[in-house]
PDB file of N, CA and C in Angstrom:
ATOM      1  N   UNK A   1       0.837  -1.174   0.000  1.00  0.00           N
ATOM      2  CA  UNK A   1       0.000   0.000   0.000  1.00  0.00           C
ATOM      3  C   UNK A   1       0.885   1.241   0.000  1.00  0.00           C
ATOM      4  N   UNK A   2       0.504   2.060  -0.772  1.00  0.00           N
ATOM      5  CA  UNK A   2       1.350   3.362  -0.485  1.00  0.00           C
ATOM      6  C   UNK A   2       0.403   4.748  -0.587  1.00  0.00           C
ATOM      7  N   UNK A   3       0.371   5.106   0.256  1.00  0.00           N
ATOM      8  CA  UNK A   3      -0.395   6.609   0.243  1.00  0.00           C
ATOM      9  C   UNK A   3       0.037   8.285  -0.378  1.00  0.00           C
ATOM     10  N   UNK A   4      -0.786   8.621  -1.288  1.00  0.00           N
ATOM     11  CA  UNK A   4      -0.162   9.761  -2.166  1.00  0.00           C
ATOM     12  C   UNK A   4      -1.402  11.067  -1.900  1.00  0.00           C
ATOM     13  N   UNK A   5      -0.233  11.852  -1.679  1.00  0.00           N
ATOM     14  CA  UNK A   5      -1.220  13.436  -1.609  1.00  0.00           C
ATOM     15  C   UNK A   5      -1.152  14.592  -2.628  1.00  0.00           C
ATOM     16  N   UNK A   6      -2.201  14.995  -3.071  1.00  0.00           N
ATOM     17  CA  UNK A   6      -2.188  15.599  -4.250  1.00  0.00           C
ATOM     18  C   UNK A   6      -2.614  16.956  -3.760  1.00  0.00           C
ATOM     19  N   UNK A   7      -1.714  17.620  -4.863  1.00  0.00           N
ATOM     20  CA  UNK A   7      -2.321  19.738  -4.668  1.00  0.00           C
ATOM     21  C   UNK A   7      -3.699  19.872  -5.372  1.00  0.00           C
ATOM     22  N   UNK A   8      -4.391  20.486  -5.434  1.00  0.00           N
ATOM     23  CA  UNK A   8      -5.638  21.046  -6.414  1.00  0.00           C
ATOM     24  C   UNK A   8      -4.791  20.922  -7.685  1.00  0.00           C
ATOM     25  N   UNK A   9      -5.594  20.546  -8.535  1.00  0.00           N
ATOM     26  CA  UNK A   9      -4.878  20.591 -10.337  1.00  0.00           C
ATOM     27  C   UNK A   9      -3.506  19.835 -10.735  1.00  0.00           C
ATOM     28  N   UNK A  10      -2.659  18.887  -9.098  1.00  0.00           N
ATOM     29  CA  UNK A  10      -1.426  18.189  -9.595  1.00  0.00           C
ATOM     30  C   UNK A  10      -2.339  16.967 -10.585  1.00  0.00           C
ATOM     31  N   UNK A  11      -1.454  16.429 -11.042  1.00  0.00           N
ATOM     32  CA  UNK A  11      -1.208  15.453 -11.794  1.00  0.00           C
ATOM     33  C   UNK A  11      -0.634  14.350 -10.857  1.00  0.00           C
ATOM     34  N   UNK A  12      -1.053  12.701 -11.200  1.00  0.00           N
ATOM     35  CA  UNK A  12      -0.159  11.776 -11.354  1.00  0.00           C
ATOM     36  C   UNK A  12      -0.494  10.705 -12.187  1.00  0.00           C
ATOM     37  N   UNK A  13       1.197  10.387 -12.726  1.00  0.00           N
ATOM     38  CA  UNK A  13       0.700   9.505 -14.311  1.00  0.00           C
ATOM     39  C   UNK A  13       1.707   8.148 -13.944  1.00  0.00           C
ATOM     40  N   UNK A  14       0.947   7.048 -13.574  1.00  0.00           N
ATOM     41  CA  UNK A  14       1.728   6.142 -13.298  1.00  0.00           C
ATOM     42  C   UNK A  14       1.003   4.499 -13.983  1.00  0.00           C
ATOM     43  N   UNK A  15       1.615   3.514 -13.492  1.00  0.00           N
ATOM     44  CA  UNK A  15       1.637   2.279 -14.149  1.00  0.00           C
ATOM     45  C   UNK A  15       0.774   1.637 -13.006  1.00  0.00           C
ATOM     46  N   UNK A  16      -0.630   1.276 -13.544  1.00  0.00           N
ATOM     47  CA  UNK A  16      -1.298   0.121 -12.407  1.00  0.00           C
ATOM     48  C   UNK A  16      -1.579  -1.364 -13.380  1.00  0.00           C
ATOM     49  N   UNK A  17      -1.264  -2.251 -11.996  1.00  0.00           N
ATOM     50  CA  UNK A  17      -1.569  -3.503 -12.654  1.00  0.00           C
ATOM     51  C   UNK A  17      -3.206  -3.899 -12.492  1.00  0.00           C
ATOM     52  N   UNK A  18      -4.106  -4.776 -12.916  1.00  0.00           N
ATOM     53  CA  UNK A  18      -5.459  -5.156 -13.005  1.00  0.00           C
ATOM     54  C   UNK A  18      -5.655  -5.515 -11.660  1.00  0.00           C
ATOM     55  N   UNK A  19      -6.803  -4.721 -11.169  1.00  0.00           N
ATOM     56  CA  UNK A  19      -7.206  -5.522  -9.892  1.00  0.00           C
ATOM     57  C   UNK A  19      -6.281  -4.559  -8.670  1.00  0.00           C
ATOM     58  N   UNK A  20      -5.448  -3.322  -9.196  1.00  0.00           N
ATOM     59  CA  UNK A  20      -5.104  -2.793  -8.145  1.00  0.00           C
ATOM     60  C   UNK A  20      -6.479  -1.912  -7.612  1.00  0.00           C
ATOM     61  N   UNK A  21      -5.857  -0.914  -6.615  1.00  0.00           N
ATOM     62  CA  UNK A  21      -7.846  -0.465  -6.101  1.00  0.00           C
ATOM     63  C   UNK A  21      -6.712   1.664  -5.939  1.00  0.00           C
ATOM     64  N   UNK A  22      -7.729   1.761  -5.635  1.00  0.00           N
ATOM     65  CA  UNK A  22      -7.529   3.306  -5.263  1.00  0.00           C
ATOM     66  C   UNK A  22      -8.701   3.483  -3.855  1.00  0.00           C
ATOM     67  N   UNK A  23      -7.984   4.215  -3.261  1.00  0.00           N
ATOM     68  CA  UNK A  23      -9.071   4.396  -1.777  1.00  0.00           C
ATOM     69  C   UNK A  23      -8.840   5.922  -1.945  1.00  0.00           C
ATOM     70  N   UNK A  24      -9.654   6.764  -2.463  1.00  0.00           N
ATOM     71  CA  UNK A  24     -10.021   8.059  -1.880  1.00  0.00           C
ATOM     72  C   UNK A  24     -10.186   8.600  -0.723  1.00  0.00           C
ATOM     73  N   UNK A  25      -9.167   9.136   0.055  1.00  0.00           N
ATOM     74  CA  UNK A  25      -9.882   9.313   1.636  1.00  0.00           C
ATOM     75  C   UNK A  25     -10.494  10.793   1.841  1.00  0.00           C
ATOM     76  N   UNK A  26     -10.013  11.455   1.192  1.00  0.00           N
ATOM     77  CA  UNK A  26     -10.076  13.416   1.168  1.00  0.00           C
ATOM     78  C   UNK A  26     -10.033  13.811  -0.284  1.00  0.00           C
ATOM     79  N   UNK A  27     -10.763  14.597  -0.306  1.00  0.00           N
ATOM     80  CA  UNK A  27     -10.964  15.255  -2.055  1.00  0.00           C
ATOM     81  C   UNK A  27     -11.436  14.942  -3.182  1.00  0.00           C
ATOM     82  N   UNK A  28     -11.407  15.373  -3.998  1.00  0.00           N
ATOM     83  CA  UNK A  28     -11.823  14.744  -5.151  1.00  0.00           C
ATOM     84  C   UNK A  28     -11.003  14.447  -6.773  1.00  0.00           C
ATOM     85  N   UNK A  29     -10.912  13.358  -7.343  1.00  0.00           N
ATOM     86  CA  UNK A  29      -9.895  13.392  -8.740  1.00  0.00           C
ATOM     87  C   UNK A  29     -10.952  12.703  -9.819  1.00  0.00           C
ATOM     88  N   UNK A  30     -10.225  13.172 -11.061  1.00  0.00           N
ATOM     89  CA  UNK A  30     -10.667  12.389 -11.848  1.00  0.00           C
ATOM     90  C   UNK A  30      -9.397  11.200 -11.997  1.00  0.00           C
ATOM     91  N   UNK A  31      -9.914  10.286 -12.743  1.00  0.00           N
ATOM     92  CA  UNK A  31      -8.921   8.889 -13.235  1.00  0.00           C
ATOM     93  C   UNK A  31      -9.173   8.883 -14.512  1.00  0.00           C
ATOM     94  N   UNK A  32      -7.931   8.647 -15.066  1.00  0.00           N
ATOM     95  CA  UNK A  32      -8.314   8.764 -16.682  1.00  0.00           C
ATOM     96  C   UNK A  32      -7.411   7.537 -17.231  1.00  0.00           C
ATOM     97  N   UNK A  33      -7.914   6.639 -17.571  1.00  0.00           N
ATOM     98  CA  UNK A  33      -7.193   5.071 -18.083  1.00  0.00           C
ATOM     99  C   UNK A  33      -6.932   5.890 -19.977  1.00  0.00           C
ATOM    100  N   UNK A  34      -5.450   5.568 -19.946  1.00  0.00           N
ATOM    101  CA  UNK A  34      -4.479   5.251 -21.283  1.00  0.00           C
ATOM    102  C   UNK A  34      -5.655   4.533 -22.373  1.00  0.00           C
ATOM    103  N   UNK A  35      -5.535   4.892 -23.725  1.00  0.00           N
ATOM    104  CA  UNK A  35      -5.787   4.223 -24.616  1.00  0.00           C
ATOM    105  C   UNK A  35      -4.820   3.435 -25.290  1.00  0.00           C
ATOM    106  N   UNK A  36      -3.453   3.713 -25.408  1.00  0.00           N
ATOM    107  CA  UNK A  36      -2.438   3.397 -26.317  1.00  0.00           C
ATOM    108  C   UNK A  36      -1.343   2.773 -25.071  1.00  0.00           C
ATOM    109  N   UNK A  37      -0.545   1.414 -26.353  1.00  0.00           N
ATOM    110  CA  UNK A  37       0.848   1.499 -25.272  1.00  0.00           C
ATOM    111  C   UNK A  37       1.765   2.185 -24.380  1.00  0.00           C
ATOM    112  N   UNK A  38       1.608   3.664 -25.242  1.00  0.00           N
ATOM    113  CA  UNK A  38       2.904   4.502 -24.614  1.00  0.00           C
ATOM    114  C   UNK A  38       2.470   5.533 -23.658  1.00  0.00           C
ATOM    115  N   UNK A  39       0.717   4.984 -23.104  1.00  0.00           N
ATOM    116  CA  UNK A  39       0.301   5.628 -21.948  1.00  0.00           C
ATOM    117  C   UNK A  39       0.287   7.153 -22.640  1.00  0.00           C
ATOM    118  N   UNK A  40       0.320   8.054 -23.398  1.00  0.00           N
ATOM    119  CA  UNK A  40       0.164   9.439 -23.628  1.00  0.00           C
ATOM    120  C   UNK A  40      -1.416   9.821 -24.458  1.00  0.00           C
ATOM    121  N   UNK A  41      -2.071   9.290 -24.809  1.00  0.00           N
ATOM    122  CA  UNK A  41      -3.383   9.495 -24.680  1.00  0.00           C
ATOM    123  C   UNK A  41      -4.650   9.144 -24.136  1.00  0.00           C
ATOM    124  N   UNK A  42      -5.075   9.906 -23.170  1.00  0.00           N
ATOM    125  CA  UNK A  42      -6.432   9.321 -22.142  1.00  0.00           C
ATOM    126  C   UNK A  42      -7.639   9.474 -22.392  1.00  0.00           C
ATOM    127  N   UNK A  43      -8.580   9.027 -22.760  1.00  0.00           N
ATOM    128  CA  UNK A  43     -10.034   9.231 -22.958  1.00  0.00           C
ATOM    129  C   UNK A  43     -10.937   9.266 -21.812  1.00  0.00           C
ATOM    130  N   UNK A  44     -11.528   8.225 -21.361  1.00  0.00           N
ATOM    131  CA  UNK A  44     -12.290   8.902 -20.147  1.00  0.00           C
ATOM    132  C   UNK A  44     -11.350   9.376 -18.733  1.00  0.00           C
ATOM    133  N   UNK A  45     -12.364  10.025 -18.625  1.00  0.00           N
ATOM    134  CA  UNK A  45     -11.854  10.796 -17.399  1.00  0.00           C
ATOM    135  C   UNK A  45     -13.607  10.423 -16.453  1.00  0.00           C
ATOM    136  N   UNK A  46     -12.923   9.622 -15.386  1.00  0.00           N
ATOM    137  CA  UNK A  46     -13.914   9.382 -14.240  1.00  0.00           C
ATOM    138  C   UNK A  46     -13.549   9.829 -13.367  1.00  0.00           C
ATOM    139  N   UNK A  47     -15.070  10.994 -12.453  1.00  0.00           N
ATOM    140  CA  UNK A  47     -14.571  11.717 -10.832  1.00  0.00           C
ATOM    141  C   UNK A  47     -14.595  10.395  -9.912  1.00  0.00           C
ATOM    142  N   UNK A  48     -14.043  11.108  -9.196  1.00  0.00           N
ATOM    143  CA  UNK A  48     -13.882   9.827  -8.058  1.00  0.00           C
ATOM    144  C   UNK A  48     -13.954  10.597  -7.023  1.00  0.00           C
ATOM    145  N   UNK A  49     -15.050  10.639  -6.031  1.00  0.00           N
ATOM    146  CA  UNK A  49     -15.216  11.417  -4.977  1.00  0.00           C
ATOM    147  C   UNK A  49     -14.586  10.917  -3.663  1.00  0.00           C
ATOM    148  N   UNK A  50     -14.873  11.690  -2.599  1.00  0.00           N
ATOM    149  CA  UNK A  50     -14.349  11.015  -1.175  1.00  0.00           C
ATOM    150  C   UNK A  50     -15.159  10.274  -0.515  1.00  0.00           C
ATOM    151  N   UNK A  51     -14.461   9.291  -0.199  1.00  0.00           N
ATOM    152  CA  UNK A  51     -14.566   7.522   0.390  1.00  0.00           C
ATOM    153  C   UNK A  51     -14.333   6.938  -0.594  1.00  0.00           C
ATOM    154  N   UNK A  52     -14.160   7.413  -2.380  1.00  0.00           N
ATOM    155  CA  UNK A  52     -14.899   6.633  -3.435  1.00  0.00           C
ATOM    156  C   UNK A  52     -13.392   5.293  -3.611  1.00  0.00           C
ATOM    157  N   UNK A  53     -13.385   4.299  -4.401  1.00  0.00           N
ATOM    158  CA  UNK A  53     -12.981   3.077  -4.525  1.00  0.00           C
ATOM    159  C   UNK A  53     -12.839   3.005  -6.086  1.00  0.00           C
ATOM    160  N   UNK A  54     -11.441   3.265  -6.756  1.00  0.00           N
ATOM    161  CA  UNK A  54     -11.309   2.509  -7.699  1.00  0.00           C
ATOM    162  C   UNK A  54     -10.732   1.325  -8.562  1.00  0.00           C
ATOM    163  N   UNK A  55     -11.690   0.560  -8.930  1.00  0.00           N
ATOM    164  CA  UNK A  55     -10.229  -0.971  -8.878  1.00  0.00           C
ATOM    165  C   UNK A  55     -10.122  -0.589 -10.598  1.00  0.00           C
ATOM    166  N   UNK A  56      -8.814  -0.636 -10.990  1.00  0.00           N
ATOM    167  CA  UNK A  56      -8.084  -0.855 -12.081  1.00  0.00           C
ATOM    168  C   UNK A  56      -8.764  -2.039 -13.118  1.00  0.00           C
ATOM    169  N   UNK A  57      -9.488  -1.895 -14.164  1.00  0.00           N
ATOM    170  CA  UNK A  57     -10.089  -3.075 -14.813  1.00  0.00           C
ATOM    171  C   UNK A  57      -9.028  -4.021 -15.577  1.00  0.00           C
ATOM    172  N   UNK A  58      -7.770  -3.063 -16.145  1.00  0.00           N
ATOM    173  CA  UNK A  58      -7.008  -4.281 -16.695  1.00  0.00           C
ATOM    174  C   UNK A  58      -5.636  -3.293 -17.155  1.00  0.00           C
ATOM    175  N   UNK A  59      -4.462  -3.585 -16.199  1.00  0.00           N
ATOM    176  CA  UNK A  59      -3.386  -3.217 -16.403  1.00  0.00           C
ATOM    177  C   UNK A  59      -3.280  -1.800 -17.402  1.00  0.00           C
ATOM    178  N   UNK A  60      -2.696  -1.179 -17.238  1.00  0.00           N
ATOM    179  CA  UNK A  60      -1.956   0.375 -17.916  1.00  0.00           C
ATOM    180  C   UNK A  60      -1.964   1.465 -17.562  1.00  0.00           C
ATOM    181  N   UNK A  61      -1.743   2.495 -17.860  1.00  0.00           N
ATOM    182  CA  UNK A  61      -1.346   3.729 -17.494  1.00  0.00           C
ATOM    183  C   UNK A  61      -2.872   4.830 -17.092  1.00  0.00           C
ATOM    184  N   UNK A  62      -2.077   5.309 -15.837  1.00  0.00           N
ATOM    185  CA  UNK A  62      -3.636   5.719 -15.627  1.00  0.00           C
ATOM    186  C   UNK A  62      -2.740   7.028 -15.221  1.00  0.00           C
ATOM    187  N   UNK A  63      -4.106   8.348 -15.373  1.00  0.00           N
ATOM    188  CA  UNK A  63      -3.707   9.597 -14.991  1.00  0.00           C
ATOM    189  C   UNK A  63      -4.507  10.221 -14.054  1.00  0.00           C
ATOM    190  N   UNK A  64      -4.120  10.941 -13.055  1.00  0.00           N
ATOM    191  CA  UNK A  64      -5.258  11.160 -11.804  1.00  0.00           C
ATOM    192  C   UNK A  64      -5.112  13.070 -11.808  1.00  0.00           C
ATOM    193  N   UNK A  65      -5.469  13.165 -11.844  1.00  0.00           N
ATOM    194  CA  UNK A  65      -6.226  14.651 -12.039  1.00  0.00           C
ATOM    195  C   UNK A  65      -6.819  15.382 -10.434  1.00  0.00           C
ATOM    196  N   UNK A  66      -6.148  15.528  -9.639  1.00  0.00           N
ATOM    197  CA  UNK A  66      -6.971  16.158  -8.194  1.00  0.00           C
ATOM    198  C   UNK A  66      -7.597  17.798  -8.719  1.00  0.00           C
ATOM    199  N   UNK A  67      -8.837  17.617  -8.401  1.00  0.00           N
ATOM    200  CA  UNK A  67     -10.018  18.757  -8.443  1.00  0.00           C
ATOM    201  C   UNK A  67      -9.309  19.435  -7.026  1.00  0.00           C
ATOM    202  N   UNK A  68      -8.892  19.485  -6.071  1.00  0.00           N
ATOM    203  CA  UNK A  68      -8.950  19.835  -5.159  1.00  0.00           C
ATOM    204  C   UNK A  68      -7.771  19.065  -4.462  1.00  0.00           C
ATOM    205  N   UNK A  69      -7.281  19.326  -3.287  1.00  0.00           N
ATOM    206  CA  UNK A  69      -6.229  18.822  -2.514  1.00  0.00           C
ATOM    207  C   UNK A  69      -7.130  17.531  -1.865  1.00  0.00           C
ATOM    208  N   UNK A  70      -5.932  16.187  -2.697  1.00  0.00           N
ATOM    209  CA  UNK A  70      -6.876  14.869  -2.130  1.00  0.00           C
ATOM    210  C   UNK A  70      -5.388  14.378  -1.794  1.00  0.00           C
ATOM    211  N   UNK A  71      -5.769  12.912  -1.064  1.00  0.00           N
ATOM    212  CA  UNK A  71      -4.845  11.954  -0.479  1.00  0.00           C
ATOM    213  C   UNK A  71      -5.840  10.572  -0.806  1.00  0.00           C
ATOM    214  N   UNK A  72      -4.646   9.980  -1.176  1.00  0.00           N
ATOM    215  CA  UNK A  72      -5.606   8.704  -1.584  1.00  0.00           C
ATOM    216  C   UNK A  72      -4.717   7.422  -1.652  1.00  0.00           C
ATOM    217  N   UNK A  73      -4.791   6.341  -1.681  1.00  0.00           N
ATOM    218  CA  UNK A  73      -4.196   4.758  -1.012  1.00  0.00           C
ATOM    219  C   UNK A  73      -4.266   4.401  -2.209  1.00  0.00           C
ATOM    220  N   UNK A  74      -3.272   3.702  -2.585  1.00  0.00           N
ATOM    221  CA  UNK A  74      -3.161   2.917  -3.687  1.00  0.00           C
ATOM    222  C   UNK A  74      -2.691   1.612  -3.290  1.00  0.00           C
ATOM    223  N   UNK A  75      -3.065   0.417  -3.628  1.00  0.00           N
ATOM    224  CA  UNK A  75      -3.240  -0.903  -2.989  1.00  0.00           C
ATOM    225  C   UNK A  75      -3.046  -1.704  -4.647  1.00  0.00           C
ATOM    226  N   UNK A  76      -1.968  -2.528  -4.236  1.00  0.00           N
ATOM    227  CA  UNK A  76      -1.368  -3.438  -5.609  1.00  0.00           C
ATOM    228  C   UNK A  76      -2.639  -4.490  -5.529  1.00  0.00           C
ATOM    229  N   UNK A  77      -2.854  -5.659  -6.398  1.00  0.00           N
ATOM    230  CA  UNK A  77      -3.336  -6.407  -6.199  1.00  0.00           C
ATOM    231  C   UNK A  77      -2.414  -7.651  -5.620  1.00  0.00           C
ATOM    232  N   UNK A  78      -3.286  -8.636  -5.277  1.00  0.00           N
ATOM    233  CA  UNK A  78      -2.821  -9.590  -3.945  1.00  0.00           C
ATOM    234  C   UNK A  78      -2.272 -10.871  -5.444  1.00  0.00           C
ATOM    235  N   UNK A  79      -1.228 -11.464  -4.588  1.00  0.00           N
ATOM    236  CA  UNK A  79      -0.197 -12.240  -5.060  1.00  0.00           C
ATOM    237  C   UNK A  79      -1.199 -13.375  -5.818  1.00  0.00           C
ATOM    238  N   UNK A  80      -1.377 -13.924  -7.393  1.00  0.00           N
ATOM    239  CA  UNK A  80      -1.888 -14.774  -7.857  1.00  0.00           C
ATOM    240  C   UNK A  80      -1.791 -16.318  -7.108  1.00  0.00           C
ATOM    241  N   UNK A  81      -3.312 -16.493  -6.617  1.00  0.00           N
ATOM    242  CA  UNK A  81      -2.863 -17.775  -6.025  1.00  0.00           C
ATOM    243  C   UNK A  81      -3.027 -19.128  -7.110  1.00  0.00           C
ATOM    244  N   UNK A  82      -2.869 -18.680  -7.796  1.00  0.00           N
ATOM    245  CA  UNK A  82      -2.549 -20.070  -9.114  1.00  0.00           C
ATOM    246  C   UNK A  82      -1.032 -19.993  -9.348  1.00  0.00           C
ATOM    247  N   UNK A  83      -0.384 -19.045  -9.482  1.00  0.00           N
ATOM    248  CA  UNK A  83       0.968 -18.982  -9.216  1.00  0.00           C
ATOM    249  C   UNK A  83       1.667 -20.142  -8.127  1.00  0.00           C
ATOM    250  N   UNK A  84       0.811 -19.820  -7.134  1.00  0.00           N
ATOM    251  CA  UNK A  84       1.276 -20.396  -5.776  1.00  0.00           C
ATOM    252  C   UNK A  84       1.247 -21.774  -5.704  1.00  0.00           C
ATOM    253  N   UNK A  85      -0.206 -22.106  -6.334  1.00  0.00           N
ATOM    254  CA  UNK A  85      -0.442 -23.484  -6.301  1.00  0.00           C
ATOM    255  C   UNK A  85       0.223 -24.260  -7.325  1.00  0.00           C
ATOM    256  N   UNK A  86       0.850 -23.725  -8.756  1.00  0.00           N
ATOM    257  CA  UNK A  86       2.007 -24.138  -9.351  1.00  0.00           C
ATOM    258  C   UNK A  86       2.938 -23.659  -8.962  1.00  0.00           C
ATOM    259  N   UNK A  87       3.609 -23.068  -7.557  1.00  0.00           N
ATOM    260  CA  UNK A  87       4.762 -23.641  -7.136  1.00  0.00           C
ATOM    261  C   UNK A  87       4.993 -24.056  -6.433  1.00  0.00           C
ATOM    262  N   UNK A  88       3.817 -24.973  -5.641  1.00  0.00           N
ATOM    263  CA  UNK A  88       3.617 -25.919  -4.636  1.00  0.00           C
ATOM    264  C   UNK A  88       3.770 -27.583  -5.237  1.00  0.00           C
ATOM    265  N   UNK A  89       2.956 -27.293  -6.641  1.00  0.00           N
ATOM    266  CA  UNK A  89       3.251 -28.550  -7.182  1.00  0.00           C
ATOM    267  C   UNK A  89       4.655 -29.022  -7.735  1.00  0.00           C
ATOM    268  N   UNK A  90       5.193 -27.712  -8.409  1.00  0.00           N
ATOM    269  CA  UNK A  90       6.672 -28.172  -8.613  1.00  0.00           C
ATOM    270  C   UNK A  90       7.416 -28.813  -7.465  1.00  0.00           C
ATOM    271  N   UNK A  91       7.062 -28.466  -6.176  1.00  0.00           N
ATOM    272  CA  UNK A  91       8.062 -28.411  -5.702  1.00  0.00           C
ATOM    273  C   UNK A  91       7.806 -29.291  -4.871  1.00  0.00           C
ATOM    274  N   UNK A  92       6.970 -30.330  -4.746  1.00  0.00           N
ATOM    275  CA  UNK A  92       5.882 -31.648  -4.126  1.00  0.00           C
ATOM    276  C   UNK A  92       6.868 -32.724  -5.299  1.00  0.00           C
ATOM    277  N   UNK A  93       7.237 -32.327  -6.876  1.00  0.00           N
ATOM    278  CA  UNK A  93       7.843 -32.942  -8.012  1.00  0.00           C
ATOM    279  C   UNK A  93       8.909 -33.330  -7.160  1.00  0.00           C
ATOM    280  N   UNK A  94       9.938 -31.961  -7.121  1.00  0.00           N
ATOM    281  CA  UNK A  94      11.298 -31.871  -6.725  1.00  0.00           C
ATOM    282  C   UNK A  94      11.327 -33.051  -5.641  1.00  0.00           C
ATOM    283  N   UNK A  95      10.283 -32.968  -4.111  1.00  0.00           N
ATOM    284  CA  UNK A  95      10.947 -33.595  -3.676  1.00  0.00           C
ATOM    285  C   UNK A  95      10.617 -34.978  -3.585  1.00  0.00           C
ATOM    286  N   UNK A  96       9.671 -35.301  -4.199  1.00  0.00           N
ATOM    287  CA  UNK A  96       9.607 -36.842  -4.947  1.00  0.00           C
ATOM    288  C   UNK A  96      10.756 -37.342  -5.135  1.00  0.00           C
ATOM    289  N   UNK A  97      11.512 -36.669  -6.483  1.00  0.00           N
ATOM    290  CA  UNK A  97      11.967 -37.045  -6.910  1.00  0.00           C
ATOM    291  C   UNK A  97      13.371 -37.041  -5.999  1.00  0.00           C
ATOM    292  N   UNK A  98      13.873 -36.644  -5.163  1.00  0.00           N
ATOM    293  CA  UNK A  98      14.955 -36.054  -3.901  1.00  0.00           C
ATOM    294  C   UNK A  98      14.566 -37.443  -3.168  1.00  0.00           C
ATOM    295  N   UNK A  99      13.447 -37.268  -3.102  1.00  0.00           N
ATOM    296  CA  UNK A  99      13.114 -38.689  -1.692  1.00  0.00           C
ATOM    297  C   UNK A  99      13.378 -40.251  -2.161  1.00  0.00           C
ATOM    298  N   UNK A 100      13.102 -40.121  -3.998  1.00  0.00           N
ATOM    299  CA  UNK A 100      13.582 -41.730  -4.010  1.00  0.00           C
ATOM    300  C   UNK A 100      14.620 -41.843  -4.804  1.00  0.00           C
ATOM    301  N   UNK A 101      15.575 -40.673  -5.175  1.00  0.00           N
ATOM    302  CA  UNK A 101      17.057 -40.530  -5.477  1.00  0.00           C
ATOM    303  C   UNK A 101      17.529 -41.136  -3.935  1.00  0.00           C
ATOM    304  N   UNK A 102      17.248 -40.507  -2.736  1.00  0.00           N
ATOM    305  CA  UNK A 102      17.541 -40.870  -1.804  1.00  0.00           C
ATOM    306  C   UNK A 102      17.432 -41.985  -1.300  1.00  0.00           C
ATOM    307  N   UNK A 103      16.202 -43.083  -1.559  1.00  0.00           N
ATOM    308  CA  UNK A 103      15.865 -44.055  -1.444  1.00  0.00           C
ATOM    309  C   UNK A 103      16.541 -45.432  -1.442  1.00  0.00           C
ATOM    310  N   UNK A 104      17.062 -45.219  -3.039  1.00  0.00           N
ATOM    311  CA  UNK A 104      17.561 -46.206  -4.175  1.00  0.00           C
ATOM    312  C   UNK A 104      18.812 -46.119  -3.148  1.00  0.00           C
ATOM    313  N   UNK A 105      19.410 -44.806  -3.067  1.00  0.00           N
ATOM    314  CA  UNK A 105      20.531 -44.856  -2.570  1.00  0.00           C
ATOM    315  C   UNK A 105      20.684 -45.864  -1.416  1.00  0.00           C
ATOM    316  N   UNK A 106      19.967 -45.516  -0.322  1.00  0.00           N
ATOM    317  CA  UNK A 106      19.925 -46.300   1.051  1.00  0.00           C
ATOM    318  C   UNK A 106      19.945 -48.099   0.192  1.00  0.00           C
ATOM    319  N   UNK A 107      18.332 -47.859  -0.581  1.00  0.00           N
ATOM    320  CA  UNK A 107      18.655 -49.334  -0.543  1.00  0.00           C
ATOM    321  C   UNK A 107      19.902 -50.277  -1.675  1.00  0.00           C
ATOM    322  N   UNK A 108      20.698 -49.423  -2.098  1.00  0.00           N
ATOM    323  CA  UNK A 108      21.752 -50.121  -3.114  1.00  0.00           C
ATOM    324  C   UNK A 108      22.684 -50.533  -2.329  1.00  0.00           C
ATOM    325  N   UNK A 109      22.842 -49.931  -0.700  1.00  0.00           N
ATOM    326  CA  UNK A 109      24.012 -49.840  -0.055  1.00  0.00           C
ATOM    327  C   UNK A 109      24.112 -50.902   1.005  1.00  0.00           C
TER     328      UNK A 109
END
């Protein structure tokens, strides 16, 4: 989580991944999601008031626009748990395969 405070009329133009969120706590911004790769042209522009919640629909460059002096939470999204569960299985492989390398050994000896 990292918390960012904005002047009336600053800007911030940064990189969100899908599924990150925005927590508005004070003020008001617009959010304006990238059309293009190189993030330099934005089409909508959505207000986002105070308390308001925005989750990122799908990775890229977003631009935040404060109407007014806001502070607001930016929250990554949470670690893929399919990731996790393929590297639980690899590694259930590994030690299979560790346990009857080890095995053979004991019993050759």
């Amino acid at each position: 989580m990292h918390i960012t405070t904005l002047r009336a009329q600053q800007r911030l133009h940064f990189y969100a991944s899908q599924g990150s969120r925005l927590h508005l706590s004070t003020g008001q911004v617009t959010v304006s999601e990238s059309r293009d790769l190189e993030g330099l042209r934005f089409d909508v522009a959505l207000p986002l008031q105070e308390g308001g919640i925005y989750t990122v629909p799908h990775s890229g460059w977003l631009l935040l626009t404060a109407c007014r002096s806001s502070e607001l939470l930016y929250e990554a999204p949470p670690a893929e748990q399919g990731a996790l569960i393929r590297l639980d299985a690899a590694w259930l492989v590994w030690l299979r395969t560790q346990w009857r390398m080890l095995s053979r050994k004991i019993l050759s000896s």
